[in-house]
Every structure is written in C-alpha cells, then in structure tokens.
C-alpha atoms as a PDB file:
ATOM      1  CA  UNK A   1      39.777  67.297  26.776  1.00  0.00           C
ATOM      2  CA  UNK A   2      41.744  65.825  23.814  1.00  0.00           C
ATOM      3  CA  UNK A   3      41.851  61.753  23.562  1.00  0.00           C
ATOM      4  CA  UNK A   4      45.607  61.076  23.339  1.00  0.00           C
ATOM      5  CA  UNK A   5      47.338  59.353  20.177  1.00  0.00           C
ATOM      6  CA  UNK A   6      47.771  56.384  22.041  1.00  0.00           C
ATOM      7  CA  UNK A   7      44.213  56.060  23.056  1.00  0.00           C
ATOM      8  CA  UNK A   8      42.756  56.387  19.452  1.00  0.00           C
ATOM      9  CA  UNK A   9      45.218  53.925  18.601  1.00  0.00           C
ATOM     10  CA  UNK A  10      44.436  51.597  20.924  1.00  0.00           C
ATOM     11  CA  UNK A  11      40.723  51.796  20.091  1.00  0.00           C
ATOM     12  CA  UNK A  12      41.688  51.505  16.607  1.00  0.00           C
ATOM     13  CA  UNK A  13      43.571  48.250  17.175  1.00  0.00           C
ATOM     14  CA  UNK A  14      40.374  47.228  19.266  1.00  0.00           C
ATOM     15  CA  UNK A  15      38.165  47.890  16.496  1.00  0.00           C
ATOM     16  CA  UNK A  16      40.083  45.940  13.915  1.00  0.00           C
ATOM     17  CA  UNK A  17      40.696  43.037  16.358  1.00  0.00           C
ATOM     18  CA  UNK A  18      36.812  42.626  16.733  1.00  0.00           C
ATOM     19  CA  UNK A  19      36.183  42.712  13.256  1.00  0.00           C
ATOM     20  CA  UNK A  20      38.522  40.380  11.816  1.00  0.00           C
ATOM     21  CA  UNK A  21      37.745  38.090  14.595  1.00  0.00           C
ATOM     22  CA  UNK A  22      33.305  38.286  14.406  1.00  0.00           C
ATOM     23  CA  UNK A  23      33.976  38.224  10.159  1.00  0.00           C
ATOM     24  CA  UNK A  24      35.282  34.239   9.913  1.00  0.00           C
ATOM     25  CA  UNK A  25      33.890  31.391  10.249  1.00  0.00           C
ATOM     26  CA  UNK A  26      35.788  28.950  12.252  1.00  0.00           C
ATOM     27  CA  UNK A  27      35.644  25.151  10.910  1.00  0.00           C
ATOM     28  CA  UNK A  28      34.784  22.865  14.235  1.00  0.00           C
ATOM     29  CA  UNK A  29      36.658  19.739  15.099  1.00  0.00           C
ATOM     30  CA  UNK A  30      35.718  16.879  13.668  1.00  0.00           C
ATOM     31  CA  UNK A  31      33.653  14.798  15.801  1.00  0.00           C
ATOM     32  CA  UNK A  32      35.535  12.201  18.260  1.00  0.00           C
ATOM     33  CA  UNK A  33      34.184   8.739  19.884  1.00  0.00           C
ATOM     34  CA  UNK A  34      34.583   9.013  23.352  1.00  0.00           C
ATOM     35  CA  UNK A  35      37.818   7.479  25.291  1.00  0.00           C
ATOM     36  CA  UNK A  36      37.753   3.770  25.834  1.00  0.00           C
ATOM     37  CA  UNK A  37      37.974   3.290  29.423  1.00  0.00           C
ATOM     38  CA  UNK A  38      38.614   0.112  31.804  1.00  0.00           C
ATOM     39  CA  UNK A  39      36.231  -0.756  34.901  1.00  0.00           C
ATOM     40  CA  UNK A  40      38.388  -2.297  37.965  1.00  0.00           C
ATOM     41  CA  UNK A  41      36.056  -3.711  40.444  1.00  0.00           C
ATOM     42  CA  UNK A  42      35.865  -2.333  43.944  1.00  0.00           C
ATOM     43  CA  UNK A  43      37.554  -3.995  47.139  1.00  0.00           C
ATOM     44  CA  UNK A  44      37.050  -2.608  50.739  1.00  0.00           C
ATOM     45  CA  UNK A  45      39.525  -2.986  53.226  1.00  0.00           C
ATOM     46  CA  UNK A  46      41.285  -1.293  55.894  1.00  0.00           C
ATOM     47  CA  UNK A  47      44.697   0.913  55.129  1.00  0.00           C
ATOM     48  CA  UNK A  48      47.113   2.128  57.923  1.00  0.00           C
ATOM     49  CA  UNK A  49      47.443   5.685  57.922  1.00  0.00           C
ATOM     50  CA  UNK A  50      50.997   6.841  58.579  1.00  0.00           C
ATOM     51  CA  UNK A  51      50.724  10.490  58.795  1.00  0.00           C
ATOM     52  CA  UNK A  52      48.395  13.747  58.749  1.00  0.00           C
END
C-alpha cells in the first residue's frame, strides 16, 4: 500500500515544524521580584447563611 500525497505532506510539514522549532534558542524572561502583597489580620465571627 501506497502512502497518500497528503500523508507525505503532512509528515513533511511535521518534520520541518520539529526542526525549526529544536534548532533556536529561545532567550528567557528576564528575572522578576516577586509581587508585593498585603497581610490583613484574621477576625472570627459568626455569618448568617441565607441559602444552599
């Protein structure tokens, strides 16, 4: 049995897509400070519940 047209193209396609994309290098993001971030204290208390 024959592979079709479409099925060599396809793997064609394939091939080219994995060797452009394993042939770069891609430049990583430049390194971030983490988030600043506000602590609220903690009350306790009891809340109605109007529904389930």
């Amino acid at each position: 049995m024959k592979p079709s047209r479409c099925t060599i193209a396809a793997l064609a396609a394939l091939g080219v897509a994995f060797y452009t994309g394993c042939r770069g290098r891609v430049a990583s993001a430049p390194k971030t400070r983490p988030p600043v971030v506000e602590v609220a204290p903690v009350i306790q208390r009891d809340v109605p519940i109007y529904g389930e």
